[in-house]
Protein backbone atom coordinates (compact mmCIF):
# COMPACT_ATOMS: atom_id res chain seq x y z
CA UNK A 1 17.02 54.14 96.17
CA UNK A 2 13.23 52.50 95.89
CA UNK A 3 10.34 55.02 96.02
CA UNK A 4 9.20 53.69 99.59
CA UNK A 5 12.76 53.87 101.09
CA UNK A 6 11.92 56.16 104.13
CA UNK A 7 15.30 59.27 104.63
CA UNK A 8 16.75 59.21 107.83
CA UNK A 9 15.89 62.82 107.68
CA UNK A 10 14.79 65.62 105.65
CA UNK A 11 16.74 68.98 105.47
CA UNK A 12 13.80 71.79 105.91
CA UNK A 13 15.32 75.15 104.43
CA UNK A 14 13.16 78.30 104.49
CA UNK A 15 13.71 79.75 101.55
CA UNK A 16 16.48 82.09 102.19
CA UNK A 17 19.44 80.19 102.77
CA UNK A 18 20.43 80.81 98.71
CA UNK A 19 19.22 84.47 98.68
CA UNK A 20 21.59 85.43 101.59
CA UNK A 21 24.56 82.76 100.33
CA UNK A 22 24.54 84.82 97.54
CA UNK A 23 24.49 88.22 99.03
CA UNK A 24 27.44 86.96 101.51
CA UNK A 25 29.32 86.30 98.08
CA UNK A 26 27.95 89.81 96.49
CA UNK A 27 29.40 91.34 99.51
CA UNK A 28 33.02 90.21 98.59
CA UNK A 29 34.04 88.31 101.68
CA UNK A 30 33.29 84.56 101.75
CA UNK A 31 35.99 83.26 104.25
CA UNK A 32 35.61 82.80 107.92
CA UNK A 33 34.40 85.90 110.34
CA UNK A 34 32.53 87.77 107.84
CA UNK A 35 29.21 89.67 107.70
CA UNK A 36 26.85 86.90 108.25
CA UNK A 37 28.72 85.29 111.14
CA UNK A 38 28.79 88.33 112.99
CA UNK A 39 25.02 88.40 112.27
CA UNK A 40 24.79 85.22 113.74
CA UNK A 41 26.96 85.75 116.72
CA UNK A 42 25.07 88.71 117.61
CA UNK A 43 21.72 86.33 117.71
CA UNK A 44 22.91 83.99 120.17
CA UNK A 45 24.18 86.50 122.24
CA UNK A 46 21.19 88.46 122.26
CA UNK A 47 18.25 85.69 122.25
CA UNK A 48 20.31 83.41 124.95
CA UNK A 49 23.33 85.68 126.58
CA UNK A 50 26.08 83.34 126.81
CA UNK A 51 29.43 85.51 127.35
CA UNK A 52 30.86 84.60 124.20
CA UNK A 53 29.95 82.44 121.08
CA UNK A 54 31.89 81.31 118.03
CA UNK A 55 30.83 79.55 115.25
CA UNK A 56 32.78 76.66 114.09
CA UNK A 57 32.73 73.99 111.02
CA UNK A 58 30.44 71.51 113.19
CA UNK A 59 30.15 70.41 116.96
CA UNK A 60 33.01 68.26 116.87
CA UNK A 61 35.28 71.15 116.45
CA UNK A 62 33.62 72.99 119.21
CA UNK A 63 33.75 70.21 121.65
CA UNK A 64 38.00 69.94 120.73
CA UNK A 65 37.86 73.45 121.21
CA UNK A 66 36.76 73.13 124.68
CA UNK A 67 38.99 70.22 125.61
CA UNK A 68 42.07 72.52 124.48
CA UNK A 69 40.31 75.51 126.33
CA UNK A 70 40.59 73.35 129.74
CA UNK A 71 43.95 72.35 128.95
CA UNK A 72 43.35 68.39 128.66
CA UNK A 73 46.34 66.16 128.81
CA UNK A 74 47.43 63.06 129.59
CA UNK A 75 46.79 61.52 132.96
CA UNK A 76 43.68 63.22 133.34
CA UNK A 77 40.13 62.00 133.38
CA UNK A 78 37.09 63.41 131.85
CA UNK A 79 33.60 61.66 132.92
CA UNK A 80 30.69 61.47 129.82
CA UNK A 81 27.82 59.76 129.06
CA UNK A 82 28.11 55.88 128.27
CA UNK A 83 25.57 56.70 125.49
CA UNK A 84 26.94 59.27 123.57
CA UNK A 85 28.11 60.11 120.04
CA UNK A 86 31.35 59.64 119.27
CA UNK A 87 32.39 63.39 118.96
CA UNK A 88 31.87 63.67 122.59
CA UNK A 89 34.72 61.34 123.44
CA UNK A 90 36.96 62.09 120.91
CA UNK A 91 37.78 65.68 121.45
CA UNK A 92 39.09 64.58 125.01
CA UNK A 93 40.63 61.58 123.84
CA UNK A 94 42.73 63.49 121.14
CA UNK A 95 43.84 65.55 123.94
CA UNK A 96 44.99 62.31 125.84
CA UNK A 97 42.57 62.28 128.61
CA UNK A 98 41.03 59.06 129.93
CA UNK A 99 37.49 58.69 129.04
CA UNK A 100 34.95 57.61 132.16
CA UNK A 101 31.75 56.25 131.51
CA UNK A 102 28.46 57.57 133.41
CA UNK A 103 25.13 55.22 132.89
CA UNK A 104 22.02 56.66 131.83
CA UNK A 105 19.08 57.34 133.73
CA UNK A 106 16.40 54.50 134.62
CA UNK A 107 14.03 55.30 131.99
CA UNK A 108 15.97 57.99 129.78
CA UNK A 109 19.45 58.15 128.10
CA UNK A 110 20.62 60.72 129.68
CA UNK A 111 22.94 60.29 132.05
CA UNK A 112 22.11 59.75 135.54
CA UNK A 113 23.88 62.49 137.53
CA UNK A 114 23.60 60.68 141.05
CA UNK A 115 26.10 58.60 139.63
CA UNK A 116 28.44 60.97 138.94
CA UNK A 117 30.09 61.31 142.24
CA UNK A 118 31.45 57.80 142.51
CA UNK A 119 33.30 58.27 139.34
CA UNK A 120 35.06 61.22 140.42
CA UNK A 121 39.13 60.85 141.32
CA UNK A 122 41.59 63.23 142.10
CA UNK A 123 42.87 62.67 138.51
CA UNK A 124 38.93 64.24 137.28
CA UNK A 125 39.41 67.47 135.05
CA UNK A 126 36.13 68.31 133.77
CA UNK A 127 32.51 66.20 133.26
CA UNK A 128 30.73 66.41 129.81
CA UNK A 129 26.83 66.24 129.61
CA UNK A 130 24.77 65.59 127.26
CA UNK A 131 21.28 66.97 126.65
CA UNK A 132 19.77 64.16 124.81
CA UNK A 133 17.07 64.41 122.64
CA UNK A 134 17.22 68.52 123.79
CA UNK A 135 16.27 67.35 127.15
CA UNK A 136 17.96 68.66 130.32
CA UNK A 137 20.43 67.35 132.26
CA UNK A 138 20.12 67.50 136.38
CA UNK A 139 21.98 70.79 136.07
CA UNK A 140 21.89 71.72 139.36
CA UNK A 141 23.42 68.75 140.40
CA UNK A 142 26.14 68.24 138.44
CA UNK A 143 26.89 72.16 138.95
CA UNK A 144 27.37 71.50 142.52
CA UNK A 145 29.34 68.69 142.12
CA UNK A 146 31.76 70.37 139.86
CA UNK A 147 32.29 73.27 142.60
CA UNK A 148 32.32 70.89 145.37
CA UNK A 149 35.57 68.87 143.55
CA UNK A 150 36.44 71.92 141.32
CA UNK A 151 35.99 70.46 137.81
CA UNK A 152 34.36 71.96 134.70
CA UNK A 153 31.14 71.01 133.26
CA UNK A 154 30.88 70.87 129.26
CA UNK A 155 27.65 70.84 127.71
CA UNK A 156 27.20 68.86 124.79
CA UNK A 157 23.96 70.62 123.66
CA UNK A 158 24.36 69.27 120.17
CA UNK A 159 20.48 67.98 120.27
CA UNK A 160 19.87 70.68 122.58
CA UNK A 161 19.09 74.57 120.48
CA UNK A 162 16.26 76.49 122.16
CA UNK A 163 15.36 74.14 125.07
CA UNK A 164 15.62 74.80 128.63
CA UNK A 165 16.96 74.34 132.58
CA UNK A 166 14.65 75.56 135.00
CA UNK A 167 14.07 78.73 132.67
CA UNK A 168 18.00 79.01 131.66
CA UNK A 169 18.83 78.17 128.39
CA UNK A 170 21.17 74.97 127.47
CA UNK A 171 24.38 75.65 126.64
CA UNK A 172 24.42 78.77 129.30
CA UNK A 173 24.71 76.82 132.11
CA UNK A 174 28.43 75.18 132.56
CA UNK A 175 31.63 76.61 131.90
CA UNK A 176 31.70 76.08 128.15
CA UNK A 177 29.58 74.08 125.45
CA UNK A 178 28.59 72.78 122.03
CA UNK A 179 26.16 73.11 119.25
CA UNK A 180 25.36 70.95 116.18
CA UNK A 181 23.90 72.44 112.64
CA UNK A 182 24.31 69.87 111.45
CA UNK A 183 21.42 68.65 108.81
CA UNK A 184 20.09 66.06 111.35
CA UNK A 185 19.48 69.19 114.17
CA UNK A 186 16.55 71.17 114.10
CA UNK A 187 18.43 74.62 112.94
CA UNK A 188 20.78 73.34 110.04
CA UNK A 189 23.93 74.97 108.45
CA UNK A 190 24.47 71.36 106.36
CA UNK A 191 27.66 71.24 108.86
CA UNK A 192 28.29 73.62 111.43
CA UNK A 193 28.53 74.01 115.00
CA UNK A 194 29.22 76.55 118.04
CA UNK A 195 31.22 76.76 120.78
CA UNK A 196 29.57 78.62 123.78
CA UNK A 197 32.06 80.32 126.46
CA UNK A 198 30.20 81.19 129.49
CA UNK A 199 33.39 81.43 131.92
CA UNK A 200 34.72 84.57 130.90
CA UNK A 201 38.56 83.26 132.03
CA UNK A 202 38.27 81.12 128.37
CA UNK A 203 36.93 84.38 126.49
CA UNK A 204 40.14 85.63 125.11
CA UNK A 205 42.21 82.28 124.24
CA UNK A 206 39.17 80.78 122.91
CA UNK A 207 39.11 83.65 119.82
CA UNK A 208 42.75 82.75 119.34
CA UNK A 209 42.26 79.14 119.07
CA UNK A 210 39.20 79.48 116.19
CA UNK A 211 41.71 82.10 114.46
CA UNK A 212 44.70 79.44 113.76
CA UNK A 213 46.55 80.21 117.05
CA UNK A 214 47.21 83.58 116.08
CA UNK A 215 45.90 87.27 117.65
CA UNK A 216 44.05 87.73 114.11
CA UNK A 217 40.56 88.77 116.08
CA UNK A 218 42.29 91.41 118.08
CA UNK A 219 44.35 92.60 115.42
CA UNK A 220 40.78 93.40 113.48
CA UNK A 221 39.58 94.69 116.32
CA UNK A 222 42.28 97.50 116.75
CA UNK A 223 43.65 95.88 119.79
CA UNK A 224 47.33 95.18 118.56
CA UNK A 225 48.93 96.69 115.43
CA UNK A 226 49.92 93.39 114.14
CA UNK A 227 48.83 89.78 114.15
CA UNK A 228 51.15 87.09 114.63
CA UNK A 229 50.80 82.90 116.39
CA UNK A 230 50.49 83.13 119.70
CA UNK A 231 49.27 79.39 121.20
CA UNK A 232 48.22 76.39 119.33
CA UNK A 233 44.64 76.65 117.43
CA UNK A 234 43.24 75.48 114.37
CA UNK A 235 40.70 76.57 111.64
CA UNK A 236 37.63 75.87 113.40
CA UNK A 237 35.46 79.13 111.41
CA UNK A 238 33.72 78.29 109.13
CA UNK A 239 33.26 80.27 105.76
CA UNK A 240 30.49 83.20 105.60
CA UNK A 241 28.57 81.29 103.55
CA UNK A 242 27.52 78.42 106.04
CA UNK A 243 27.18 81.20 108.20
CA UNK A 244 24.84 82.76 106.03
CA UNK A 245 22.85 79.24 104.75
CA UNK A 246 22.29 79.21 109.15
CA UNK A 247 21.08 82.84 109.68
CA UNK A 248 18.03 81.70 107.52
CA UNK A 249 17.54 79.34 109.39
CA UNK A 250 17.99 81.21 113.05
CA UNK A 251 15.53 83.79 111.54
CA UNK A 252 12.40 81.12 111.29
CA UNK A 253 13.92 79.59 114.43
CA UNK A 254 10.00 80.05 116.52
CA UNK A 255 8.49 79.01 113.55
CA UNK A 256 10.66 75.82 112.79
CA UNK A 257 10.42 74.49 116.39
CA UNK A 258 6.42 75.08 116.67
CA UNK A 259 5.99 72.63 113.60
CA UNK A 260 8.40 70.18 115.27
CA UNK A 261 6.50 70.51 118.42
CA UNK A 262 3.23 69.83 116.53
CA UNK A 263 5.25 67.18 114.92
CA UNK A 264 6.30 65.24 118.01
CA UNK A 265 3.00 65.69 119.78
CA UNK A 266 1.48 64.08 116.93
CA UNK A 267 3.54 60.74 117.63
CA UNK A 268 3.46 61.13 121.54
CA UNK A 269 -0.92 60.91 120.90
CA UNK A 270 -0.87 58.25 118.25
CA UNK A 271 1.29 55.85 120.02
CA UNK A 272 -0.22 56.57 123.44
CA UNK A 273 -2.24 53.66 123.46
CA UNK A 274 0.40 51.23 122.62
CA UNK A 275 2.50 52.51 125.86
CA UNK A 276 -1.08 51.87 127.42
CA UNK A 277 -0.94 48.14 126.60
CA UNK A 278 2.80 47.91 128.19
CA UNK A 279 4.30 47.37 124.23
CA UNK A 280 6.55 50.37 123.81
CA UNK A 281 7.67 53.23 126.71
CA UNK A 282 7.08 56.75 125.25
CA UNK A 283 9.53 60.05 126.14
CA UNK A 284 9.11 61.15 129.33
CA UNK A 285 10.06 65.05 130.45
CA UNK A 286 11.32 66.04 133.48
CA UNK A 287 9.98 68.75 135.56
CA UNK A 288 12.69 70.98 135.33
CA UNK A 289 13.14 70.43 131.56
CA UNK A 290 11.45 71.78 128.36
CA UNK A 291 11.29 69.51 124.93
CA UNK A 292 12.35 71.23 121.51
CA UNK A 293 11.15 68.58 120.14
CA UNK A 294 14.64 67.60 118.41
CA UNK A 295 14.03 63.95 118.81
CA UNK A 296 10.95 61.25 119.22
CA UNK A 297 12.32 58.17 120.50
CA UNK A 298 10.83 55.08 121.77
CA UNK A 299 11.78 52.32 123.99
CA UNK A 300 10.56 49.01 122.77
């Protein structure tokens, strides 16, 4: 790789992802739902109060968490963003679902939510947003479409950690969604991800999917004497010590976004004066939305 060659990204790491790595291995217990995943558990649920959150080995294996949460299956349709990783597709694919395109918003990627309502059928099961760039989605729209026809909303919030609805926080806002650690998000775990229950009816089942399909949780929680497999699941925890390399990171999370903020404001004032002379369109923020800075893009 030349000296000039510019990274697509740089990891930033605080400086106590290897002290705690190391004191999650001192500790004895390096597999999935140990000390520092509890720790990390209990700081989403206390900075953003979702009803439940689980970490999981990236965002991918959240978002097939929450397509096997809603019970996807063939013959049903799921409506997502035309511009969209792949991830977001794929969990509802695997599931067999049919996979309906909704265009992006004139002047943003996001997708446009007053076009959601023409895509919906009788064969609809559940609409997926995205929160590109961590910038809101019409939430309020698309939440009152999904009551109106009786679907479930799915946030992809894999851009979206510490940015904001109309004061709510992303990911709190439909029935179930997604994070991304991974190293190209602003809080990093190398991979990682979580999956976000705010619909309490998913609460129980969703512990026994990230646990193998078995009752492990409750067993360890001294609800049943003895664990055994009890619905389909997978390994979707990660180990303790990805959990611990990302509570390093979740403890500098104010400072980390406040240098990306400074960050992105820097390119927003620098290349004003090119969106000036009509050569490039710059980010714009909606109203209702807040910017975590995640992303600086351009439209040329």
């Amino acid at each position: 790789m030349s000296a000039d060659f510019i990274p697509f990204n740089k990891p930033y790491l605080t400086g106590h992802e290897v002290i705690y790595m190391q004191e999650a291995v001192q500790r004895g217990q390096i597999s999935g739902n140990g000390y520092f995943t509890k720790k990390c558990h209990t700081f989403f649920e206390e900075k953003f109060s979702p009803a439940k959150c689980l970490l999981t080995t990236s965002c991918t294996d959240a978002l097939e968490m929450c397509a096997i949460l809603l019970n996807i299956k063939a013959g049903d349709e799921v409506i997502i963003p035309s511009y969209t990783f792949v991830s977001t597709a794929n969990a509802f694919v695997l599931r067999g679902a049919t996979i309906v395109f909704a265009d992006s918003m004139t002047g943003h990627p996001n997708l446009d939510a007053n076009t959601i309502r023409s895509l919906i059928t009788p064969r609809t099961k559940a609409i997926v947003v995205v929160h590109y760039a961590g910038i809101a989605c019409d939430m309020d729209l698309i939440m009152s479409l999904a009551k109106e026809y009786n679907l479930f909303v799915v946030e992809d919030a894999a851009q979206a950690i510490d940015s904001y609805y109309k004061g709510r926080a992303l990911g709190t806002i439909g029935h179930l969604a997604a994070f991304s650690f991974h190293e190209t998000k602003n809080i990093i775990s190398g991979e990682g991800g979580l999956l976000v229950v705010n619909d309490l009816q998913f609460a129980d089942r969703s512990e026994i999917l990230w646990e193998k399909g078995t009752n492990r949780t409750a067993f360890f929680k001294g609800m049943v004497d003895k664990y055994g497999w009890v619905d389909i699941g997978s390994s979707f925890l990660p180990s303790d010590l990805i959990a611990a390399f990302l509570f390093a990171q979740l403890e500098q999370l104010e400072a980390i976004q406040h240098k990306r903020t400074q960050i992105w404001e820097t390119y927003y004032s620098q290349l004003k004066h090119l969106e000036d002379q009509s050569h490039i369109k710059l980010p714009t923020i909606p109203e209702y939305a807040t910017n975590n800075a995640h992303m600086f893009f351009l439209q040329c």
